[in-house]
Protein backbone atom coordinates (compact mmCIF):
# COMPACT_ATOMS: atom_id res chain seq x y z
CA UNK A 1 85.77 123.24 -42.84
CA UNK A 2 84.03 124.28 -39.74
CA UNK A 3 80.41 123.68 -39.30
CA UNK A 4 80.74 124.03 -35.08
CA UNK A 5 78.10 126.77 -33.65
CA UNK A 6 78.73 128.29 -30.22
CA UNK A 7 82.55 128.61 -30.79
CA UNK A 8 83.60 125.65 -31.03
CA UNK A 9 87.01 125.13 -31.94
CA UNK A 10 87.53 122.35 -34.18
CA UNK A 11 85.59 119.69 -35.91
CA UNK A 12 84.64 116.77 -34.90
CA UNK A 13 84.64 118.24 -31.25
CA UNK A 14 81.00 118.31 -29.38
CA UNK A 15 80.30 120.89 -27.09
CA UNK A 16 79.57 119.90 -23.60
CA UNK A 17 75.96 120.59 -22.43
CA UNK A 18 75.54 123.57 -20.60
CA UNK A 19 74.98 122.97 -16.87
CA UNK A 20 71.53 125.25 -16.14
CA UNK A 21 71.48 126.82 -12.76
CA UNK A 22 69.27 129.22 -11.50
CA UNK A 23 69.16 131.35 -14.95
CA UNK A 24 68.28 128.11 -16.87
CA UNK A 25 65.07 127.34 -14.50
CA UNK A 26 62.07 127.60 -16.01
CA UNK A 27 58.61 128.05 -13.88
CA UNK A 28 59.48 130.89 -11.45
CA UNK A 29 59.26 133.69 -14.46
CA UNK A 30 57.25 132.36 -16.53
CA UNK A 31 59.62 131.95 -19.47
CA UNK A 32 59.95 128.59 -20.99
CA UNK A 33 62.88 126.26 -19.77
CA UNK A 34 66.51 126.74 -22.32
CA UNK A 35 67.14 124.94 -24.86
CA UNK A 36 70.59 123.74 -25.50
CA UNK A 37 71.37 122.83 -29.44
CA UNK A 38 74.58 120.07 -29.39
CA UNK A 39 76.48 120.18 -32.23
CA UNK A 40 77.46 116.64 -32.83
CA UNK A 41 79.85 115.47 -35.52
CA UNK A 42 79.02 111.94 -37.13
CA UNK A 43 82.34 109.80 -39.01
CA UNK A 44 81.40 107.91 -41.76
CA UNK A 45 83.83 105.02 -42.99
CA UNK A 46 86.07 105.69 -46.15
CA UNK A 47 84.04 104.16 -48.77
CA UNK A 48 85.66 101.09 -50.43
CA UNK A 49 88.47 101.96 -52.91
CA UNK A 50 87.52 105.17 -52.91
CA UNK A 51 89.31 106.82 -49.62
CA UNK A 52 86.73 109.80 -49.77
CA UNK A 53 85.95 110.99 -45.92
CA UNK A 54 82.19 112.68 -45.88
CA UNK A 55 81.69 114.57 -42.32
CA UNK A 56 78.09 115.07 -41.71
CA UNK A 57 76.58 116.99 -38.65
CA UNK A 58 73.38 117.02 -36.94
CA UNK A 59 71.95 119.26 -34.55
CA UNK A 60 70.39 117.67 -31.55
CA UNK A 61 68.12 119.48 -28.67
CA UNK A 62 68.12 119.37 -24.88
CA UNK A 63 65.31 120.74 -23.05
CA UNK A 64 62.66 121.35 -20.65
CA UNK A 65 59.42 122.79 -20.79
CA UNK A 66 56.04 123.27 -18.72
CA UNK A 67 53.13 121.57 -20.54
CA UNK A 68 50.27 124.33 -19.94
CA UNK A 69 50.49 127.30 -17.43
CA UNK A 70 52.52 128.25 -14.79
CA UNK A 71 50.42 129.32 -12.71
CA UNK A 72 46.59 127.43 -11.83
CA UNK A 73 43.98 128.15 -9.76
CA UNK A 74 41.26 125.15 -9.49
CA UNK A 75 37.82 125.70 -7.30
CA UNK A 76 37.88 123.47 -3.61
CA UNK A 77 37.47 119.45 -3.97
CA UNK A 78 38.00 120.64 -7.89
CA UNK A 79 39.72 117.91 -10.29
CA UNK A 80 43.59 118.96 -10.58
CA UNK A 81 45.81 116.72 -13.26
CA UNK A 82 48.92 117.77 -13.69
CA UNK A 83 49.91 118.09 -17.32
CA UNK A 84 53.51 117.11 -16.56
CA UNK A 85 56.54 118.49 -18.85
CA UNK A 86 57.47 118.29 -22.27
CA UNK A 87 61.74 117.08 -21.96
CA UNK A 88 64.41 116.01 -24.21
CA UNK A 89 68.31 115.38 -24.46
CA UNK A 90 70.45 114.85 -27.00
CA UNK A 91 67.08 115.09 -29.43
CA UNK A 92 65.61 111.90 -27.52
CA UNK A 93 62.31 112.37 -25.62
CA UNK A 94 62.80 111.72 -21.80
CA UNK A 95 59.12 113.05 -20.47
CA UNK A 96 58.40 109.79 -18.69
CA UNK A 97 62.12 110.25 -17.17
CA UNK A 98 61.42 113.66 -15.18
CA UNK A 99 61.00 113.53 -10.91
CA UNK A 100 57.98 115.29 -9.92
CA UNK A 101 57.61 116.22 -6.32
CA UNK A 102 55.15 118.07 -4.67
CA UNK A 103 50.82 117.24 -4.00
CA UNK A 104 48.22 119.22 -4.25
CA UNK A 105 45.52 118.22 -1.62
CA UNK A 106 42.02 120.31 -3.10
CA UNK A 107 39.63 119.48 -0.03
CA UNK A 108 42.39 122.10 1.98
CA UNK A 109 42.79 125.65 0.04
CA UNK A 110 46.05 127.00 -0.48
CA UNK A 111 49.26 127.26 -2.63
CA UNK A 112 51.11 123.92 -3.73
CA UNK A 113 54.34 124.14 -5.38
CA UNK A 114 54.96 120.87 -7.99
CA UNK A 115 58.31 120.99 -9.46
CA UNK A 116 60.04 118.99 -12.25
CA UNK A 117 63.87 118.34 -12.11
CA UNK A 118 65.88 116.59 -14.91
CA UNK A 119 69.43 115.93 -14.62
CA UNK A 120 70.24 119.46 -14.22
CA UNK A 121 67.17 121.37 -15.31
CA UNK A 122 64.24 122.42 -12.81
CA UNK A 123 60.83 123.73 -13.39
CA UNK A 124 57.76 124.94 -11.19
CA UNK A 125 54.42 124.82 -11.23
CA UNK A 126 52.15 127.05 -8.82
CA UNK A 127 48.59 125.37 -8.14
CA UNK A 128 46.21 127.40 -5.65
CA UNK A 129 43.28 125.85 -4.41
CA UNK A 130 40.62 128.31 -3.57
CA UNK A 131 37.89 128.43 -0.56
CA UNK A 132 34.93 127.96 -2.66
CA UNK A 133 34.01 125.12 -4.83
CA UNK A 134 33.46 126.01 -8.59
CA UNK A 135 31.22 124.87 -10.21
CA UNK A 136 29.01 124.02 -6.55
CA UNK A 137 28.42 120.34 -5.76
CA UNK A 138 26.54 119.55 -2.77
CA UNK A 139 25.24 115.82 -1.41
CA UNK A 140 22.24 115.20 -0.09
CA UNK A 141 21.87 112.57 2.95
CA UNK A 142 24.56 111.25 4.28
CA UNK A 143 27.91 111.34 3.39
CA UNK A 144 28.47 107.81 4.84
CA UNK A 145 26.33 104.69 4.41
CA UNK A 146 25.83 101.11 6.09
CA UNK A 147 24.53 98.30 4.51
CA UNK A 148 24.26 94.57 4.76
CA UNK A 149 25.39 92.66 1.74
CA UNK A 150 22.63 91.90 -0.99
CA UNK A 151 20.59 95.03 0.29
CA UNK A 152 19.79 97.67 -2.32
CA UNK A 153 21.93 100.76 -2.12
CA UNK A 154 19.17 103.79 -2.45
CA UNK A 155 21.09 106.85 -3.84
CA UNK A 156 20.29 109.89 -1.31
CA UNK A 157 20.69 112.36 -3.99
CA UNK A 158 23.16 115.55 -5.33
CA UNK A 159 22.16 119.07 -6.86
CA UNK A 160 24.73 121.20 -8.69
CA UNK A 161 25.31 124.84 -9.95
CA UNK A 162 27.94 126.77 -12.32
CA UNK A 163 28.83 130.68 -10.53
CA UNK A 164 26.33 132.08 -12.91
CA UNK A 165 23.27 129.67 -11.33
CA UNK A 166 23.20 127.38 -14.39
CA UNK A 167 21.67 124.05 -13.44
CA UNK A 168 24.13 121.50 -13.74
CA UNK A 169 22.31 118.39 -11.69
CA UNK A 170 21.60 116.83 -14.50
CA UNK A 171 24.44 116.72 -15.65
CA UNK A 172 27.02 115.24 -13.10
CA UNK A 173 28.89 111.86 -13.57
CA UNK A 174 27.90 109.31 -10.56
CA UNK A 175 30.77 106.14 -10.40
CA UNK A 176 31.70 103.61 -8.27
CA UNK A 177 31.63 100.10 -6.87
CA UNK A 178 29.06 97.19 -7.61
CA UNK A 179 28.73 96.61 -3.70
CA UNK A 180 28.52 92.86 -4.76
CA UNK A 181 31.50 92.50 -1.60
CA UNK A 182 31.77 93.10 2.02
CA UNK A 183 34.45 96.36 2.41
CA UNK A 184 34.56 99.73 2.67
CA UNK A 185 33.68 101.89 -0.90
CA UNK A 186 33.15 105.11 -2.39
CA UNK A 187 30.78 106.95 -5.01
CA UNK A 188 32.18 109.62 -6.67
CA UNK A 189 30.22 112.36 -7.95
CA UNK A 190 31.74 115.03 -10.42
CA UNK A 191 29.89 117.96 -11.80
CA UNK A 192 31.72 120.35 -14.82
CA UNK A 193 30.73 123.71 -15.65
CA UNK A 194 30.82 125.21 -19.76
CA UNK A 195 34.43 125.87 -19.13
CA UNK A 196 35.89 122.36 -18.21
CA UNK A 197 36.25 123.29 -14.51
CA UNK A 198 34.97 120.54 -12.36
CA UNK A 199 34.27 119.73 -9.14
CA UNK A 200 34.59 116.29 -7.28
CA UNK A 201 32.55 114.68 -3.84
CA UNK A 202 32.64 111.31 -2.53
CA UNK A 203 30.31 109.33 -0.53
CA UNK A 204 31.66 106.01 1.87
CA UNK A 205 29.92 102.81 1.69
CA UNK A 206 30.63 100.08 4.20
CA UNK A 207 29.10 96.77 2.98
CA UNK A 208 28.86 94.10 6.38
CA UNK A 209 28.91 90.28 5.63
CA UNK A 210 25.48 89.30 5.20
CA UNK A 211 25.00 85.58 4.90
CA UNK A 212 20.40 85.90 4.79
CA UNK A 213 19.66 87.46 1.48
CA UNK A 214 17.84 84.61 -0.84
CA UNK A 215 21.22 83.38 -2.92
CA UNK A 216 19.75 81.12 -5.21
CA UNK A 217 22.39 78.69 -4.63
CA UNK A 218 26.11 77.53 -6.36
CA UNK A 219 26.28 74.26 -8.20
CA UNK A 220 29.58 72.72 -7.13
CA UNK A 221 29.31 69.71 -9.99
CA UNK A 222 30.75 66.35 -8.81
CA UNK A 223 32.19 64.45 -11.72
CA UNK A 224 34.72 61.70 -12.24
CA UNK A 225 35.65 59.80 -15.06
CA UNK A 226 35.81 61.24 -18.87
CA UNK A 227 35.79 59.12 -21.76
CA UNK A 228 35.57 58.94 -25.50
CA UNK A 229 32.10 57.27 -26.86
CA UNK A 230 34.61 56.18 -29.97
CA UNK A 231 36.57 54.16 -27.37
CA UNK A 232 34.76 53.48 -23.87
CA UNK A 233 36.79 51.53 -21.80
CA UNK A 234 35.87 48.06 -20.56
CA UNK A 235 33.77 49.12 -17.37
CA UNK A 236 31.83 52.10 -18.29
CA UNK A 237 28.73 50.52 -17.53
CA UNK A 238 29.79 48.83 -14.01
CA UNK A 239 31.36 51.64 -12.89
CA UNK A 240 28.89 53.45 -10.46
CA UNK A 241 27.79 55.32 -13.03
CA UNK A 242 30.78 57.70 -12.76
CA UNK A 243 31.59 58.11 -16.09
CA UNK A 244 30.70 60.91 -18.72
CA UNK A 245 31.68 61.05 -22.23
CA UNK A 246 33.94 63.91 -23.53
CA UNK A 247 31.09 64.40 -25.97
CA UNK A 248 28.66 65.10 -23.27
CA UNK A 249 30.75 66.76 -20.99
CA UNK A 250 32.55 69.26 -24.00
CA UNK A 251 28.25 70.10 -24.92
CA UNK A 252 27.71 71.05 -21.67
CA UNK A 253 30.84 73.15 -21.12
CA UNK A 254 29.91 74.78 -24.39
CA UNK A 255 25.94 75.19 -22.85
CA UNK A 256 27.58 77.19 -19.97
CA UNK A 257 29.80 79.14 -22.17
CA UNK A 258 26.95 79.97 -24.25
CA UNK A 259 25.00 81.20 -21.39
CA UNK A 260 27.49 83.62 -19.77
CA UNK A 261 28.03 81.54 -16.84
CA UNK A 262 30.51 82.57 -14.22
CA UNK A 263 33.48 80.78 -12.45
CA UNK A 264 34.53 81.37 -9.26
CA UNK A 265 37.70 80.61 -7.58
CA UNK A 266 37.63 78.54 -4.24
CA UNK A 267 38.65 81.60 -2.80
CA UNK A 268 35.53 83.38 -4.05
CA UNK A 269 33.51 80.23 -3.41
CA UNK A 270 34.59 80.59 0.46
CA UNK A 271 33.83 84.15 0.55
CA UNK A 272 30.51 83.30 -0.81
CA UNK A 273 29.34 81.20 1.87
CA UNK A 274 30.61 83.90 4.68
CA UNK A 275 28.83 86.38 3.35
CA UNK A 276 31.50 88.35 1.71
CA UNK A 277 30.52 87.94 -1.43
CA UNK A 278 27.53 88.54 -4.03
CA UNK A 279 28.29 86.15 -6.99
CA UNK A 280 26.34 86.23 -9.82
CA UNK A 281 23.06 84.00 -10.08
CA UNK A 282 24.55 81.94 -12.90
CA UNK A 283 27.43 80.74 -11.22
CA UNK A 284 29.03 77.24 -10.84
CA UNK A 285 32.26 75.06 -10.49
CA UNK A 286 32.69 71.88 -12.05
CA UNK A 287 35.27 68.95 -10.15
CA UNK A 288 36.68 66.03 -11.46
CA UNK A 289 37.42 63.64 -8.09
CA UNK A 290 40.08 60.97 -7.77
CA UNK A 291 42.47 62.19 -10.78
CA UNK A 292 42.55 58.99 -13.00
CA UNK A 293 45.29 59.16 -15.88
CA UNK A 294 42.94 58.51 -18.15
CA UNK A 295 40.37 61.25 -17.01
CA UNK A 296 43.48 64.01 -17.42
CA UNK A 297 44.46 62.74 -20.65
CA UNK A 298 40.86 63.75 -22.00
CA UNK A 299 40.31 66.61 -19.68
CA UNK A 300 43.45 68.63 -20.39
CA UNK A 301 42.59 69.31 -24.36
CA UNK A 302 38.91 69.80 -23.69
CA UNK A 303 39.59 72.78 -21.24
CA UNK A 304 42.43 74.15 -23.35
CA UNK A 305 39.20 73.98 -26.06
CA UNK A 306 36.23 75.27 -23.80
CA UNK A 307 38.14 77.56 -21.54
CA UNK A 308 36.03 76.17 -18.49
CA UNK A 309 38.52 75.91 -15.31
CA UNK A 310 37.55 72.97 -13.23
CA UNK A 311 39.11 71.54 -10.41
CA UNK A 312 40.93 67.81 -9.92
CA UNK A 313 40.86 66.54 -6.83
CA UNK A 314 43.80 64.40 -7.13
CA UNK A 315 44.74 61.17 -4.85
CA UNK A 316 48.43 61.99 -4.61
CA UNK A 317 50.25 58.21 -3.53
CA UNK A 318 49.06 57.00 -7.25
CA UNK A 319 51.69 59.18 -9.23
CA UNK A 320 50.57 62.50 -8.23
CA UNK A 321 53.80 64.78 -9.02
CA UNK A 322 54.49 63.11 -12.33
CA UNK A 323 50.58 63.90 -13.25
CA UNK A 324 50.61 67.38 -11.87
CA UNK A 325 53.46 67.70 -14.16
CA UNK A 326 52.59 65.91 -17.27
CA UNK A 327 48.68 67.57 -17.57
CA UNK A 328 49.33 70.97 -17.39
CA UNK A 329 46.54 73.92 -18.66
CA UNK A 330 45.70 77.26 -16.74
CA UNK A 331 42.09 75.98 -16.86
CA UNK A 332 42.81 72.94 -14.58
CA UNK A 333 43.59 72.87 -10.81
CA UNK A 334 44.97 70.34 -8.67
CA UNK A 335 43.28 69.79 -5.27
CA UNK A 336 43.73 67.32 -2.49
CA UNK A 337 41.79 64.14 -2.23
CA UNK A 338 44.35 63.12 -0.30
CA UNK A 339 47.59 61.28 -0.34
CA UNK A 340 46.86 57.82 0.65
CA UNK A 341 43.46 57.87 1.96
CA UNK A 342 41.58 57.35 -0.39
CA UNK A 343 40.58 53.98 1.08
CA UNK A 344 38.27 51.56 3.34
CA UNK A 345 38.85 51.32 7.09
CA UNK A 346 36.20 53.30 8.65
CA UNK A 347 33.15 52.19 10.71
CA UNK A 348 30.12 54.32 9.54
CA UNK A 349 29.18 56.31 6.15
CA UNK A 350 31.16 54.08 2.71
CA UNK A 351 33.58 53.38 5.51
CA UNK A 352 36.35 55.37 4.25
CA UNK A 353 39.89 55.38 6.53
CA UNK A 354 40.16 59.01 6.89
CA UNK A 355 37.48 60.03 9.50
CA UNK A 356 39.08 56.92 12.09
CA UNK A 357 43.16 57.74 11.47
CA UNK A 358 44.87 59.03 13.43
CA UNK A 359 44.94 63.08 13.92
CA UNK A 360 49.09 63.65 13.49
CA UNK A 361 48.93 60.93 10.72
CA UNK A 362 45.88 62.03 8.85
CA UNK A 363 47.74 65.59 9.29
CA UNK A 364 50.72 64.50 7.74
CA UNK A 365 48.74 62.79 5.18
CA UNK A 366 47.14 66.37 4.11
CA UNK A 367 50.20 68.26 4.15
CA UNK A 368 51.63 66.07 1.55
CA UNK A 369 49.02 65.82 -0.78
CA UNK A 370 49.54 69.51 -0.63
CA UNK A 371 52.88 69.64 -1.30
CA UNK A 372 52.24 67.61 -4.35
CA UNK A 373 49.19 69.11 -5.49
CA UNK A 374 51.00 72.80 -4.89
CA UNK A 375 47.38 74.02 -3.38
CA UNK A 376 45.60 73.95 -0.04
CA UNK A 377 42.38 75.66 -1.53
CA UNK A 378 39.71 72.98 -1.43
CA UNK A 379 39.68 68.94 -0.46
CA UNK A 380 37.64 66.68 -1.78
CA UNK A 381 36.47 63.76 1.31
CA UNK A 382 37.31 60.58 0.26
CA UNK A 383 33.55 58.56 -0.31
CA UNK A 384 32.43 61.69 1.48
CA UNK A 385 33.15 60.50 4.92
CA UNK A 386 34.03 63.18 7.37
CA UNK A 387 33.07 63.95 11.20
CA UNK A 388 34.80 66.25 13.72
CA UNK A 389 37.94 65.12 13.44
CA UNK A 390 38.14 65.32 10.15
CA UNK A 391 36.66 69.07 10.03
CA UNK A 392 39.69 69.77 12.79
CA UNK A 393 42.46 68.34 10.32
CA UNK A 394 40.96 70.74 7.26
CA UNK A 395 41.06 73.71 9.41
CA UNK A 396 44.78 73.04 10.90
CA UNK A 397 46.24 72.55 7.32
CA UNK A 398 44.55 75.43 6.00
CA UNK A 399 42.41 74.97 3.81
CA UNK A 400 39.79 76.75 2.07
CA UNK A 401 36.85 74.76 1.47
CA UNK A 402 35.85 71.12 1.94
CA UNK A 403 33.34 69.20 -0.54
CA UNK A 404 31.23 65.84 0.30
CA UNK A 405 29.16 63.87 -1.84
CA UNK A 406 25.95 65.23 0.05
CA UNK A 407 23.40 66.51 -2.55
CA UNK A 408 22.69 69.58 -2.75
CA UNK A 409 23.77 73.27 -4.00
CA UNK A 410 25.96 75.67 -1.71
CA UNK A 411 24.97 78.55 -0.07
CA UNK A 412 25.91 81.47 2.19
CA UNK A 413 26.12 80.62 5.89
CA UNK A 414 27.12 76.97 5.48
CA UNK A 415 30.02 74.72 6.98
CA UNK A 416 32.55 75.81 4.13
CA UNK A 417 34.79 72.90 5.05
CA UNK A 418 31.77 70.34 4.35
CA UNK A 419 30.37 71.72 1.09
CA UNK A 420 27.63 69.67 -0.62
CA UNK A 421 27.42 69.10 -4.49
CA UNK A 422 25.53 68.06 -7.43
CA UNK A 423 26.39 64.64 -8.96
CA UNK A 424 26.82 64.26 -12.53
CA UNK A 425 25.72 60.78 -13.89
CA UNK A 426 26.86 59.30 -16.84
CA UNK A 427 24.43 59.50 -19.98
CA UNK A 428 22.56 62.70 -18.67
CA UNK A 429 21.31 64.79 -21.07
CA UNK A 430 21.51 68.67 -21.70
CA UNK A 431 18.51 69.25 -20.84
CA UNK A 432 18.72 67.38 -16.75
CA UNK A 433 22.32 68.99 -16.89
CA UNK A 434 20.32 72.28 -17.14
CA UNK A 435 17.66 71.48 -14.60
CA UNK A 436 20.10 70.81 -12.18
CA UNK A 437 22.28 73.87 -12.51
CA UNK A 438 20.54 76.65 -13.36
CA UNK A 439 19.11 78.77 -11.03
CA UNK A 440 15.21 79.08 -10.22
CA UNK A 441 12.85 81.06 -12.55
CA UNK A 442 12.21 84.82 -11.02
CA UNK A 443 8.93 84.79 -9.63
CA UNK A 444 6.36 86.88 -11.11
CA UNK A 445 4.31 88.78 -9.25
């Protein structure tokens, strides 16, 4: 029995594909790429006790074909997407497989050759850009615009018309950035006539750090301690008032949640106070200093439960690595609070050691809590001490931001390696939490 096409000479022979050349390209005369049909013979195992042999064949296809015409013309600064090739071999789709080479550039008129090779087949596609837009786009004012960030981007305007005249102003698609960032932007305008053809302009905005436009300030929330109220440990009440009950602190999380609140990274946070950055007005980060065992064992399940990222600013000497390894979530951070600083020496503020060691040791002090802490984003001063020296030691190992214990909200234009924050005291209610983080009432006028 001999089911082979193409004179083949036996079964259970397949016929090699046929190699295409210049005959089997499709794309320069229009006709469709060839498609090769490969007989394939398929053994099936003698059946048990029976010793019957079945021979079954299948035909499978390889091919390649242009997806839509061969030729397209599309107006100047029209939209042009290429609607790619339709391939298979050996019956198995391989579209996503093709090379395409070849751009076509529709601000410059002219013809653009793409063409589509796979494994031995080729195709063509001719695309001429003409010397006239269709449908007509035109912007009004100019095509490239300077502002400071936080001012209000005014749009200059746009009018456009289909060859017949038809008004299409109304109709044409404006997109773009938020301009919430200092950079350079666009705003792309798009106007499409009854046919589908369309038409495409852009306009350049440059947004310049700006550091004077009335923020409204960022909470960065100083905490430390988290309890259970079902077990409060021995010194809750002696404790400088540092503590805050998992209760309390999980309400408040869920208050922010609730509210839509946003929360930055540190490196958002230090492109906020140069000026880089608009963030929105309800915006805050929440920090845990010192990085107490006990703290992470309550913190890690209520982030994991909130989804509120905070920060721990971790004193590394008192089993830092084992703790950055043991309380693990994506919604907590390790920061420095140093490695071994984190104690009394000094001369002037809570006398902390840090702003009177010396430079290469405090240095070396920094770059270690690093290593542990696997970040250099933000630092936590120990009792909030700092001075020049200190400032000098931030900047040389790189970090991001610096926090105190001074009172008050961040904003744009300050010293981002001496930060101030908001304390959190233990047994505040909701309602203080929300007076002291949510930005001022608009004022009416």
């Amino acid at each position: 029995m001999n089911m082979l096409r193409n004179g083949s000479r036996g079964a259970g022979r397949t016929r090699r594909p046929v190699k295409s050349g210049r005959s089997g390209r499709a794309g320069r005369t229009g006709r469709p790429g060839r498609r090769l049909l490969l007989p394939v013979a398929i053994l099936m195992v003698c059946i048990f006790g029976v010793g019957i042999m079945a021979i079954h064949y299948y035909t499978a296809e390889t091919y390649m074909l242009l997806n839509g015409a061969e030729q397209v013309t599309v107006g100047k600064h029209g939209l042009y997407e290429d609607p790619g090739v339709t391939a298979k071999w050996a019956g198995r789709d391989v579209s996503d497989k093709v090379e395409v080479s070849g751009k076509v550039n529709t601000k410059k008129p002219g013809d653009y050759v793409i063409t589509y090779k796979s494994g031995n087949f080729s195709a063509e596609r001719t695309v001429t850009v003409l010397d006239h837009m269709v449908p007509k786009l035109k912007l009004k004012g100019d095509k490239n615009v300077t502002l400071l960030l936080g001012e209000e981007y005014v749009e200059p305007g746009y009018s456009a018309k289909a060859e017949d005249g038809t008004d299409l102003t109304s109709d044409v698609k404006v997109s773009g950035a938020k301009f919430d960032r200092a950079g350079t932007f666009k705003i792309y305008y798009t106007a499409t006539d009854s046919e589908g053809r369309a038409t495409r302009l852009s306009r350049t905005v440059t947004i310049e750090p700006n550091t004077n436009y009335g923020s409204v300030g960022l909470p960065i929330c100083m905490y430390h301690y988290v309890y259970d109220e079902l077990d409060p440990p021995a010194d809750v009440n002696s404790r400088y008032k540092n503590y805050i009950s998992k209760q309390d602190l999980i309400e408040e999380m869920n208050w922010l949640n609730q509210e839509g609140y946003y929360y930055p990274t540190w490196e958002e946070v230090r492109d906020y106070i140069d000026g880089k950055l608009l963030l929105p007005d309800k915006s805050i980060v929440l920090t845990f200093d010192d990085g107490e065992k006990a703290t992470l064992q309550q913190l890690v399940p209520i982030v994991e439960q909130t989804h509120v990222p905070v920060t721990s600013f971790l004193i590394t000497v008192h089993s830092g690595e084992k703790k950055v390894k043991e309380y693990t979530s994506e919604y907590l951070e390790y920061e420095s609070h140093t490695h071994d600083m984190h104690r009394a020496g000094g001369v002037a503020g809570y006398r902390g050691i840090l702003p009177v060691i010396d430079y290469e040791t405090g240095l070396a002090d920094l770059r270690e809590s690093i290593r542990i802490c696997g970040s250099n984003k933000a630092f936590a001063y120990p009792y909030g001490d700092f001075n020049y020296n200190t400032h000098l030691m931030l900047e040389e190992a790189g970090f991001l931001c610096g926090v105190t214990t001074q009172y008050n909200k961040a904003y744009p234009g300050m010293d981002p390696l001496t930060l101030p924050r908001v304390r959190m005291w233990q047994d505040q209610t909701l309602d203080q939490f929300i007076r002291i983080v949510a930005p001022p009432a608009p004022v009416v006028e």
